[in-house]
C-alpha atoms as a PDB file:
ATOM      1  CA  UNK A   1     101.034 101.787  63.792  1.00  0.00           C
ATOM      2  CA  UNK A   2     102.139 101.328  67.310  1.00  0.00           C
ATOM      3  CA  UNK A   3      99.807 100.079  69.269  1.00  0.00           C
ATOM      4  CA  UNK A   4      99.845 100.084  73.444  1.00  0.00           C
ATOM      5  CA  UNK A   5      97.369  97.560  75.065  1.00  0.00           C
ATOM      6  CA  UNK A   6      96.385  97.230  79.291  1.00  0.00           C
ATOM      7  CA  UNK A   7      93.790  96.481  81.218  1.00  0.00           C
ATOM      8  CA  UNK A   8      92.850  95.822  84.709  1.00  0.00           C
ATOM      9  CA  UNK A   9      91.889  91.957  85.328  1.00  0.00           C
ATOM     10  CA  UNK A  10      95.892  91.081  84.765  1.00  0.00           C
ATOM     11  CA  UNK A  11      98.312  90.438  81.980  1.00  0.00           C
ATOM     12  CA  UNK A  12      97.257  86.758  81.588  1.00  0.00           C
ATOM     13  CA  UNK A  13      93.375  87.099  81.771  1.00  0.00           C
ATOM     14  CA  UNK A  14      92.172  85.941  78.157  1.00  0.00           C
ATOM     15  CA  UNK A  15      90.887  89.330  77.000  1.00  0.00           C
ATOM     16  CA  UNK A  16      94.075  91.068  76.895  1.00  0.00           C
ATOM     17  CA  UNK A  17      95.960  87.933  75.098  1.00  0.00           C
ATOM     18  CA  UNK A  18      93.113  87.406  72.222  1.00  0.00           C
ATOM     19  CA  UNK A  19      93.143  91.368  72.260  1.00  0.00           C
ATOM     20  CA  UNK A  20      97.040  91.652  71.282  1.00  0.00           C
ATOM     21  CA  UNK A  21      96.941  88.438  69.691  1.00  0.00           C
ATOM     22  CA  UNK A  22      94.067  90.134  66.831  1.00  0.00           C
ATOM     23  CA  UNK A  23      95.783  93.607  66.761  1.00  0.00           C
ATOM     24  CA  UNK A  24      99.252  92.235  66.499  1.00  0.00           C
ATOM     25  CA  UNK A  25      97.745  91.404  63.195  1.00  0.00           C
ATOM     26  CA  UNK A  26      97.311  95.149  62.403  1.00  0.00           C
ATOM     27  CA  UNK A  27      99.744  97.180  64.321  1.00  0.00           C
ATOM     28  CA  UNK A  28     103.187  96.787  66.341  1.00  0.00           C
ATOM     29  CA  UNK A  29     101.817  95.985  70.284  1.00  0.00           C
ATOM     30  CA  UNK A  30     103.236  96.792  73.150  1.00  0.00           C
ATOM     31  CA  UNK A  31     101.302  95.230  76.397  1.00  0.00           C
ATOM     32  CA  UNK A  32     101.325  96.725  79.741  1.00  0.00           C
ATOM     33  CA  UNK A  33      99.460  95.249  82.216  1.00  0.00           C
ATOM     34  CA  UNK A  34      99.397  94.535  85.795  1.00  0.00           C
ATOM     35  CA  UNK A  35     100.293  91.005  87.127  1.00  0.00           C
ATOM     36  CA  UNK A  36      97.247  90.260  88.812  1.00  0.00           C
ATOM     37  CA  UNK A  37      93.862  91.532  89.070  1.00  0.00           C
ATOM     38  CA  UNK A  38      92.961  95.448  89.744  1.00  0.00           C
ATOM     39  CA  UNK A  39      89.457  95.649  89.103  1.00  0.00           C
ATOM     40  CA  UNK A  40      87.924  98.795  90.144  1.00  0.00           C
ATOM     41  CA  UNK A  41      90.811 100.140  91.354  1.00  0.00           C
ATOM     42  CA  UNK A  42      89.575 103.884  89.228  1.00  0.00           C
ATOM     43  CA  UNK A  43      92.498 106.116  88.456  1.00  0.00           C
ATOM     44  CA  UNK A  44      94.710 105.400  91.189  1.00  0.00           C
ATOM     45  CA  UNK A  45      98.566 105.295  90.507  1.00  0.00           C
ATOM     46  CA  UNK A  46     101.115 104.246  92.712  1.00  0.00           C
ATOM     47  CA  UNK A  47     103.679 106.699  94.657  1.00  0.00           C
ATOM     48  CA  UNK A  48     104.341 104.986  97.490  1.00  0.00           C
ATOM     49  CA  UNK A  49     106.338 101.887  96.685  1.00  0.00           C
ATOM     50  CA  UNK A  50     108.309 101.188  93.488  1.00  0.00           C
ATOM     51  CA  UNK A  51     106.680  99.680  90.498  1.00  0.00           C
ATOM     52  CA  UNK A  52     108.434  96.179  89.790  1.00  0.00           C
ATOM     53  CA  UNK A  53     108.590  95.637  86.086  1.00  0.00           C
ATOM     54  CA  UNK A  54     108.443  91.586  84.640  1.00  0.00           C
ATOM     55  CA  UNK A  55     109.572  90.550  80.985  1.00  0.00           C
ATOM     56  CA  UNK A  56     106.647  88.260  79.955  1.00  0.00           C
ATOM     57  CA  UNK A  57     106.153  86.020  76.792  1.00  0.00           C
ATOM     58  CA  UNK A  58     103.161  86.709  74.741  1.00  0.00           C
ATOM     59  CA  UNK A  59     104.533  85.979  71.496  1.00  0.00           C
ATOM     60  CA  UNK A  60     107.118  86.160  68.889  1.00  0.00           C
ATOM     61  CA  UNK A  61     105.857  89.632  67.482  1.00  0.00           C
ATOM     62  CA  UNK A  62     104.183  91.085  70.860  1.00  0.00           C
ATOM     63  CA  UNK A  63     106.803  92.702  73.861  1.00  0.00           C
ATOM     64  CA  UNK A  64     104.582  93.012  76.767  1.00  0.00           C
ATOM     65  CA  UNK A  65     105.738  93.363  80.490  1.00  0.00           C
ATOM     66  CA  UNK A  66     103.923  93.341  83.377  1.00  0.00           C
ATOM     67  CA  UNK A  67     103.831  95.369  86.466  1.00  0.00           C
ATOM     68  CA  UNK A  68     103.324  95.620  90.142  1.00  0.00           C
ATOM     69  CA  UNK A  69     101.312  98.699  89.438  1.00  0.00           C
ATOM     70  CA  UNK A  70      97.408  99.436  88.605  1.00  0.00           C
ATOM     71  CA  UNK A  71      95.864  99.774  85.091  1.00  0.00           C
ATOM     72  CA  UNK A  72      96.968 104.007  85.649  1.00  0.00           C
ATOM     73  CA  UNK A  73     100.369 103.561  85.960  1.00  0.00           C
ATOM     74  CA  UNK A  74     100.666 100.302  83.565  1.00  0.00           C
ATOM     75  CA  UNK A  75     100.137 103.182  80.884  1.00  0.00           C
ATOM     76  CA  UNK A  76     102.205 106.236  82.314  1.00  0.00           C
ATOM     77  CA  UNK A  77     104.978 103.050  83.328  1.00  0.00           C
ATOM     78  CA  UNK A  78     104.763 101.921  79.095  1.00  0.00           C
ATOM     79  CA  UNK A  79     104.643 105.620  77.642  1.00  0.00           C
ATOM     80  CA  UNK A  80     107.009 107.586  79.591  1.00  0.00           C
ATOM     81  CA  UNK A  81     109.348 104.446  80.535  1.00  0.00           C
ATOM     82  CA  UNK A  82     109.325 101.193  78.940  1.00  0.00           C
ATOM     83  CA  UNK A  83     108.543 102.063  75.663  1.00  0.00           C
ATOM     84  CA  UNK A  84     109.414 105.925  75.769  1.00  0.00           C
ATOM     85  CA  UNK A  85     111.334 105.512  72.336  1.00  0.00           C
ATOM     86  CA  UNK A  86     108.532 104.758  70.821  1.00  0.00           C
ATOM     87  CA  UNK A  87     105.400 106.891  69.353  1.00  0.00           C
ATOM     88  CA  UNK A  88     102.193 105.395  70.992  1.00  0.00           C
ATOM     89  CA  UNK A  89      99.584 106.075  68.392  1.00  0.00           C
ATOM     90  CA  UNK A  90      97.195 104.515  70.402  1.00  0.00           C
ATOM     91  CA  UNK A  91      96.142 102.944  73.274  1.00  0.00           C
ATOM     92  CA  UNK A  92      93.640  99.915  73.777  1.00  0.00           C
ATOM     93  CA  UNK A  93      92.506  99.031  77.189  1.00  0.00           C
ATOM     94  CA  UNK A  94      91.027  95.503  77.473  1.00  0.00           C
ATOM     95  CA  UNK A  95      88.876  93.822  76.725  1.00  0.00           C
ATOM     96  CA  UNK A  96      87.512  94.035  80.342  1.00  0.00           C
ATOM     97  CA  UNK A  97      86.034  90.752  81.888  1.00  0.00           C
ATOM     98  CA  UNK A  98      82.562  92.158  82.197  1.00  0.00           C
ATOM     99  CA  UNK A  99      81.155  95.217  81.254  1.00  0.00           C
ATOM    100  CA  UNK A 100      81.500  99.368  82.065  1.00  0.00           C
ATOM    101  CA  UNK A 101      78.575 100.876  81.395  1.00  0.00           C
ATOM    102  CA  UNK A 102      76.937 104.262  82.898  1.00  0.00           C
ATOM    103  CA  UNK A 103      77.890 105.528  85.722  1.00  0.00           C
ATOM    104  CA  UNK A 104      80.215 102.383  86.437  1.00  0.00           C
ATOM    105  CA  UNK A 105      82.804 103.929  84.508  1.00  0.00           C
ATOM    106  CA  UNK A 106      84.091 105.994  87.789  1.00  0.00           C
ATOM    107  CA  UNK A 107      85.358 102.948  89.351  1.00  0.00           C
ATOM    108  CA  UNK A 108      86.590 101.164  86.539  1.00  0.00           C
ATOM    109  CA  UNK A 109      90.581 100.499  86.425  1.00  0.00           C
ATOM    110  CA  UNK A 110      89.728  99.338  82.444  1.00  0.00           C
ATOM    111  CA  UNK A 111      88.298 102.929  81.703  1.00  0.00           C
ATOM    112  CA  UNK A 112      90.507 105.062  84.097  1.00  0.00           C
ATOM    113  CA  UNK A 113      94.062 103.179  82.052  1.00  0.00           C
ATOM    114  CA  UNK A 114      92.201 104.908  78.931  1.00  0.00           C
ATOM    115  CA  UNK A 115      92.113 107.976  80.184  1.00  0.00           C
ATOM    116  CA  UNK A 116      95.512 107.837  81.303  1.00  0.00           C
ATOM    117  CA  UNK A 117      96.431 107.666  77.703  1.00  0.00           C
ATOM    118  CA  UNK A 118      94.098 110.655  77.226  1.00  0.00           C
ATOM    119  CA  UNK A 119      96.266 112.600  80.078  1.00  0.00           C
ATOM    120  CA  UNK A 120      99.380 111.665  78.363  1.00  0.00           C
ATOM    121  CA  UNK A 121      98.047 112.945  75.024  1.00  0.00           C
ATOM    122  CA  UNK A 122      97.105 109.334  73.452  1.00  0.00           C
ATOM    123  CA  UNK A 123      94.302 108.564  71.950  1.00  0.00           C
ATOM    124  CA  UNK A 124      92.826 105.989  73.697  1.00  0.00           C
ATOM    125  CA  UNK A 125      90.321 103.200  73.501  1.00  0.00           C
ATOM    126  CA  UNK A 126      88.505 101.051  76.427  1.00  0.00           C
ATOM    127  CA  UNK A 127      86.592  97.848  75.402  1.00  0.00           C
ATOM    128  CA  UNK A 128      84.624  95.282  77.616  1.00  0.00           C
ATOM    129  CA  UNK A 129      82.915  92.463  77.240  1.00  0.00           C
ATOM    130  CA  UNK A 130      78.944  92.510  79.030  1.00  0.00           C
ATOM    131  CA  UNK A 131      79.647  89.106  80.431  1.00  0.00           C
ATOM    132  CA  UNK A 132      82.014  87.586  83.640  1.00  0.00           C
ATOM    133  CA  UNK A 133      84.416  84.401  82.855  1.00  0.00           C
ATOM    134  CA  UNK A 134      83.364  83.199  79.591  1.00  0.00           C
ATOM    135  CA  UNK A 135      85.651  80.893  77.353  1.00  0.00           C
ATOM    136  CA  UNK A 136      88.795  82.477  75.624  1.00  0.00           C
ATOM    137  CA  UNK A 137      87.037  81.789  71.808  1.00  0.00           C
ATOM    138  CA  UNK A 138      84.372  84.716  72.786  1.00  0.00           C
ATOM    139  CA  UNK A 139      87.228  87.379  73.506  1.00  0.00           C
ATOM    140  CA  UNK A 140      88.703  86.410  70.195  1.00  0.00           C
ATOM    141  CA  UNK A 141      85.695  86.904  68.609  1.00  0.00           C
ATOM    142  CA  UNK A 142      85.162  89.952  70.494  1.00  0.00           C
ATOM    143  CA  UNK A 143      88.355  91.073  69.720  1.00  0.00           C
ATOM    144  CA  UNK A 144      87.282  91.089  65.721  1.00  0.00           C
ATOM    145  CA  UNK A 145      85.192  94.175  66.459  1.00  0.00           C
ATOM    146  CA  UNK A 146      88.071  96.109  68.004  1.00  0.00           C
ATOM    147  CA  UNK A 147      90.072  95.039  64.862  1.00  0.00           C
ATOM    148  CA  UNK A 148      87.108  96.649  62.774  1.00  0.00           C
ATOM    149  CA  UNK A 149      87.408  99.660  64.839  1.00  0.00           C
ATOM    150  CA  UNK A 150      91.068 100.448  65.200  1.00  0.00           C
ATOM    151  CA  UNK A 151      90.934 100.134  61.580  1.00  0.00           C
ATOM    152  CA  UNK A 152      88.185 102.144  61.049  1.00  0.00           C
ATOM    153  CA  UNK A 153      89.542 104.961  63.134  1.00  0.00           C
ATOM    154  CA  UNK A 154      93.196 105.039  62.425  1.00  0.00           C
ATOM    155  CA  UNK A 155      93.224 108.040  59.979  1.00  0.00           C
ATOM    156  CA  UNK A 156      90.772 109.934  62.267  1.00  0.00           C
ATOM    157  CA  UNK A 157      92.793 109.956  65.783  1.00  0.00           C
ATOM    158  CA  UNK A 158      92.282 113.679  65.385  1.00  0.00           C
ATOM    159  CA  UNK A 159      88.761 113.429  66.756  1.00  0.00           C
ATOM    160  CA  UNK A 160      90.043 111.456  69.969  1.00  0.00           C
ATOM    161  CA  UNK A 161      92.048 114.810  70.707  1.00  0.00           C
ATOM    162  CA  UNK A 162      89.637 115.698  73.573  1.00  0.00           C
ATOM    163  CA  UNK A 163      87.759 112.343  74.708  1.00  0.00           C
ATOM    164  CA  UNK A 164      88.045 108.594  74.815  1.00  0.00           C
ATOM    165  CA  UNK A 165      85.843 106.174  73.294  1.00  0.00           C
ATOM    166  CA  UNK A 166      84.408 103.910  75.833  1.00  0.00           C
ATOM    167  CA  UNK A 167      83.165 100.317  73.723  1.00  0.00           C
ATOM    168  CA  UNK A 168      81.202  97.802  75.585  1.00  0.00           C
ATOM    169  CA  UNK A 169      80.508  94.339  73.218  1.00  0.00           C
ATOM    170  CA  UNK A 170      77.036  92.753  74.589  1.00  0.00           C
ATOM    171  CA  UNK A 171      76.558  88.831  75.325  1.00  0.00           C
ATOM    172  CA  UNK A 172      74.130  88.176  71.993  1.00  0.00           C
ATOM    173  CA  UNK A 173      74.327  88.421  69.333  1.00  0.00           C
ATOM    174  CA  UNK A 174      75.395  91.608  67.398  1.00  0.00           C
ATOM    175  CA  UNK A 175      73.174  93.609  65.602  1.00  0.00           C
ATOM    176  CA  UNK A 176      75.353  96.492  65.009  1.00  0.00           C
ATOM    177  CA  UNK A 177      76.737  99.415  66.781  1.00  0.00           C
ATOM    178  CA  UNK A 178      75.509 102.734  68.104  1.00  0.00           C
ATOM    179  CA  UNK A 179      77.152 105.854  69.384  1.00  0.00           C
ATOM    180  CA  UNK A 180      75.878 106.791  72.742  1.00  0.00           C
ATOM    181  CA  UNK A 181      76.092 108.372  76.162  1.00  0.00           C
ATOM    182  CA  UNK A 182      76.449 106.990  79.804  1.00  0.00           C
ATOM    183  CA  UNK A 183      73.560 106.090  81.457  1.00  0.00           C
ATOM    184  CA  UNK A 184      72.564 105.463  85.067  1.00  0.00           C
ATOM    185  CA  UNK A 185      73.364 102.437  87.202  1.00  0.00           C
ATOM    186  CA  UNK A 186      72.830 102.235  90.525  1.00  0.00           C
ATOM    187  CA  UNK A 187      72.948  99.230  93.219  1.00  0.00           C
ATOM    188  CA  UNK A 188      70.896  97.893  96.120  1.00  0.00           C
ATOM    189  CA  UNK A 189      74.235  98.452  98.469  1.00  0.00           C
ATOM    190  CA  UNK A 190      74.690  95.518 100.239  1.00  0.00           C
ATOM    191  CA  UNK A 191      77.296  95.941 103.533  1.00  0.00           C
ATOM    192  CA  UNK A 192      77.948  93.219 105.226  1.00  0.00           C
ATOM    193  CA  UNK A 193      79.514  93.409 108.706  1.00  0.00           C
ATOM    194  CA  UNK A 194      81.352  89.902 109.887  1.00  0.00           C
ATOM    195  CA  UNK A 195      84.060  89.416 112.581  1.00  0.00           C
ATOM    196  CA  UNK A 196      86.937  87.414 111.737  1.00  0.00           C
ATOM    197  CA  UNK A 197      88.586  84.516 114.160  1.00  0.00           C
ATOM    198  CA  UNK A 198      90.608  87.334 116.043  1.00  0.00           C
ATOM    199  CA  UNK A 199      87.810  89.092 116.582  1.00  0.00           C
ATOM    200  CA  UNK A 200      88.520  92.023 114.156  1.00  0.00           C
ATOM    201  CA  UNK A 201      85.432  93.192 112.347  1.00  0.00           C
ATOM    202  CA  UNK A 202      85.541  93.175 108.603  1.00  0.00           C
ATOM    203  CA  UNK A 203      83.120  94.381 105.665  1.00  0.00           C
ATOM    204  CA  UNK A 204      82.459  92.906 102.459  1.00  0.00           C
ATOM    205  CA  UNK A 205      80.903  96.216  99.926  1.00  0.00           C
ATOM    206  CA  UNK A 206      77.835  94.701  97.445  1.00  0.00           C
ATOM    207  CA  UNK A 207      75.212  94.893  96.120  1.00  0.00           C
ATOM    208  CA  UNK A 208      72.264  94.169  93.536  1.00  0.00           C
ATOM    209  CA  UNK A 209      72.112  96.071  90.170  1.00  0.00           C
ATOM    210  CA  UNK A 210      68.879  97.741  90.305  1.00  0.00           C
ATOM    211  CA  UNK A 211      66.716  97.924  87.366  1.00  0.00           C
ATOM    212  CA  UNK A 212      66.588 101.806  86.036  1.00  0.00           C
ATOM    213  CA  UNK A 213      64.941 103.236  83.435  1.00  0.00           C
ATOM    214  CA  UNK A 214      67.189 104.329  80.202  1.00  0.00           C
ATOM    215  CA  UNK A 215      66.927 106.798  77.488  1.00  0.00           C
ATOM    216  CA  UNK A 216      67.070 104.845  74.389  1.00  0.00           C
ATOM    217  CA  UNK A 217      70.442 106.450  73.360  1.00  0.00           C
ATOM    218  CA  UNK A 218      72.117 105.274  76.008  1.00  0.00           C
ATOM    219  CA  UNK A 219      74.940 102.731  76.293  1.00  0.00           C
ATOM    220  CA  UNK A 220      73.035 100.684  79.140  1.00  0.00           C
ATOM    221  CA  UNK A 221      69.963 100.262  76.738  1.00  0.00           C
ATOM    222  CA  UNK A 222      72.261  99.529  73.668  1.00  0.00           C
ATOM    223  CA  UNK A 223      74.465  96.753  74.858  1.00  0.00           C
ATOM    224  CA  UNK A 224      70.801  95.203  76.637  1.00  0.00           C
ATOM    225  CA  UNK A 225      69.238  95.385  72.680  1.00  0.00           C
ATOM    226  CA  UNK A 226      72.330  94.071  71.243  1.00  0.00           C
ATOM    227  CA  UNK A 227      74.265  97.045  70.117  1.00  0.00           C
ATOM    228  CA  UNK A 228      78.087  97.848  70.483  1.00  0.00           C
ATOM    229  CA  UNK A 229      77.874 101.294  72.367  1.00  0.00           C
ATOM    230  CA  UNK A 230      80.562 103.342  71.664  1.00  0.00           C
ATOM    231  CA  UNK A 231      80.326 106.665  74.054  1.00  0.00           C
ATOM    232  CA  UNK A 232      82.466 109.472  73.393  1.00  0.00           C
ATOM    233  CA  UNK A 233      83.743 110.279  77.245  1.00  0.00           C
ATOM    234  CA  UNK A 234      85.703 113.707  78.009  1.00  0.00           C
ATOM    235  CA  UNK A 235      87.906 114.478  81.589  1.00  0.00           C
ATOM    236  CA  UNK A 236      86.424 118.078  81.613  1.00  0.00           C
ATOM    237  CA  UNK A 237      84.266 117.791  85.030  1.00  0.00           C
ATOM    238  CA  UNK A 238      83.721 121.745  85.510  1.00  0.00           C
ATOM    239  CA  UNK A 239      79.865 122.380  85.357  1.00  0.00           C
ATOM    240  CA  UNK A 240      79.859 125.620  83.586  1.00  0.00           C
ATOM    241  CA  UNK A 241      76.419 126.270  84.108  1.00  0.00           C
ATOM    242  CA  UNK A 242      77.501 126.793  87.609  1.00  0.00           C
ATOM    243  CA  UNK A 243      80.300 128.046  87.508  1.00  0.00           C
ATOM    244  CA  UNK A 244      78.662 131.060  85.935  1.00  0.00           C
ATOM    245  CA  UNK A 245      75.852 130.746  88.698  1.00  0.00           C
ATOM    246  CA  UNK A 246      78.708 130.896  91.529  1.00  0.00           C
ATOM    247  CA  UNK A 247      80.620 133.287  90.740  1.00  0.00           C
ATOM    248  CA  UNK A 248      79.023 135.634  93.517  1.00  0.00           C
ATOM    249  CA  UNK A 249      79.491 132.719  96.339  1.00  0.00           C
ATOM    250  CA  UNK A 250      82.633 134.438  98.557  1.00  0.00           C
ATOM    251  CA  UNK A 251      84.407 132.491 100.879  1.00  0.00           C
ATOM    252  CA  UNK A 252      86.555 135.931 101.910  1.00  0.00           C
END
């Protein structure tokens, strides 16, 4: 099984090394990542500038590279160039340095390099972790689960044909895990206006994470009762409810 892994906090943030480390294990990995961080970068790709490509040592059975590029085109840049001779069974993105849960998912760079696999016909997998800069041992524990997964999945890529699986692992300890759908976060926006030394005004974008209610199924309320969540997330964004509805609406 060949096995493509990215994320979005950098090639040498911890999750991504304990993740290839555990699936090298399992599968043949190939690691694309960017070379620094790219957090909530969403799905953007990079057309402007060239994509600088650097050889980097992971280990003896691991060829991993990384790029100049976000989490999007660390994917497109290992599928349809690096590693084009070879048949990506599946991609892992991960494991994120804190989690993506609800509606968080639109600005994550960890989710959006999953469903850049998805685009390119790839099953894919994104996995975080529901806690900021813990010690390396927790992603390798963390990355036991994934193990359990990708093995667990491997003869049923066929049902990863028209979503991605978005995992989030919570901070406790595990009692299992659940299959569920997004659910709602919001934030107490914070802007903050300052002016700089040359008198150029600058923002800094915040904010508290408001407390929401959730429906029990979702992956918010999961990970906070110590579940795995593991939502099933598609790209189709047409409502057809209204598209039905509209269909009178003219413009001409």
């Amino acid at each position: 099984m060949n096995i493509l892994i990215t994320n979005d906090d950098g090639i040498y943030a911890d999750g991504i090394i304990e993740l290839a480390k555990s699936i090298s294990k399992i599968a043949n990995v190939y690691v694309v990542a960017p070379e620094s961080q790219r957090s909530a970068t969403g799905h953007a790709i990079t057309i402007h500038s060239p994509i600088m490509v650097h050889k980097i040592d992971m280990g003896e059975n691991i060829k991993s590279y990384a790029i100049s590029g976000t989490p999007a085109d660390c994917v497109k840049v290992g599928i349809e160039g690096l590693f084009k001779d070879i048949n990506i069974d599946l991609v892992l993105s991960g494991i994120n340095n804190g989690s993506n849960l609800g509606t968080d998912v639109i600005y994550s760079g960890t989710v959006s390099a999953a469903l850049e696999g998805f685009i390119l016909n790839k099953p894919s997998i994104a996995i975080s972790y529901d806690e900021v800069n813990v010690k390396r041992e927790i992603y390798k524990d963390a990355s036991k689960y994934v193990v359990n997964l990708v093995e667990n999945i491997k003869d049923k890529l066929d049902l990863l044909n028209d979503c991605i699986l978005n995992v989030n692992i919570p901070n406790t300890k595990i009692k299992g895990s659940k299959i569920t759908k997004l659910g709602q976060r919001n934030y107490d926006n914070a802007m903050v206006e300052k002016i700089n030394p040359f008198g150029q005004k600058y923002y800094w974008i915040g904010g508290k994470l408001m407390e929401l209610d959730q429906d029990e199924d979702s992956d918010i309320a999961c990970v906070k009762d110590g579940y795995i969540s593991i939502t099933p997330i598609n790209i189709e964004m047409t409502n057809l409810r209204k598209f039905e509805l509209l269909k009178d609406i003219k413009m001409i």
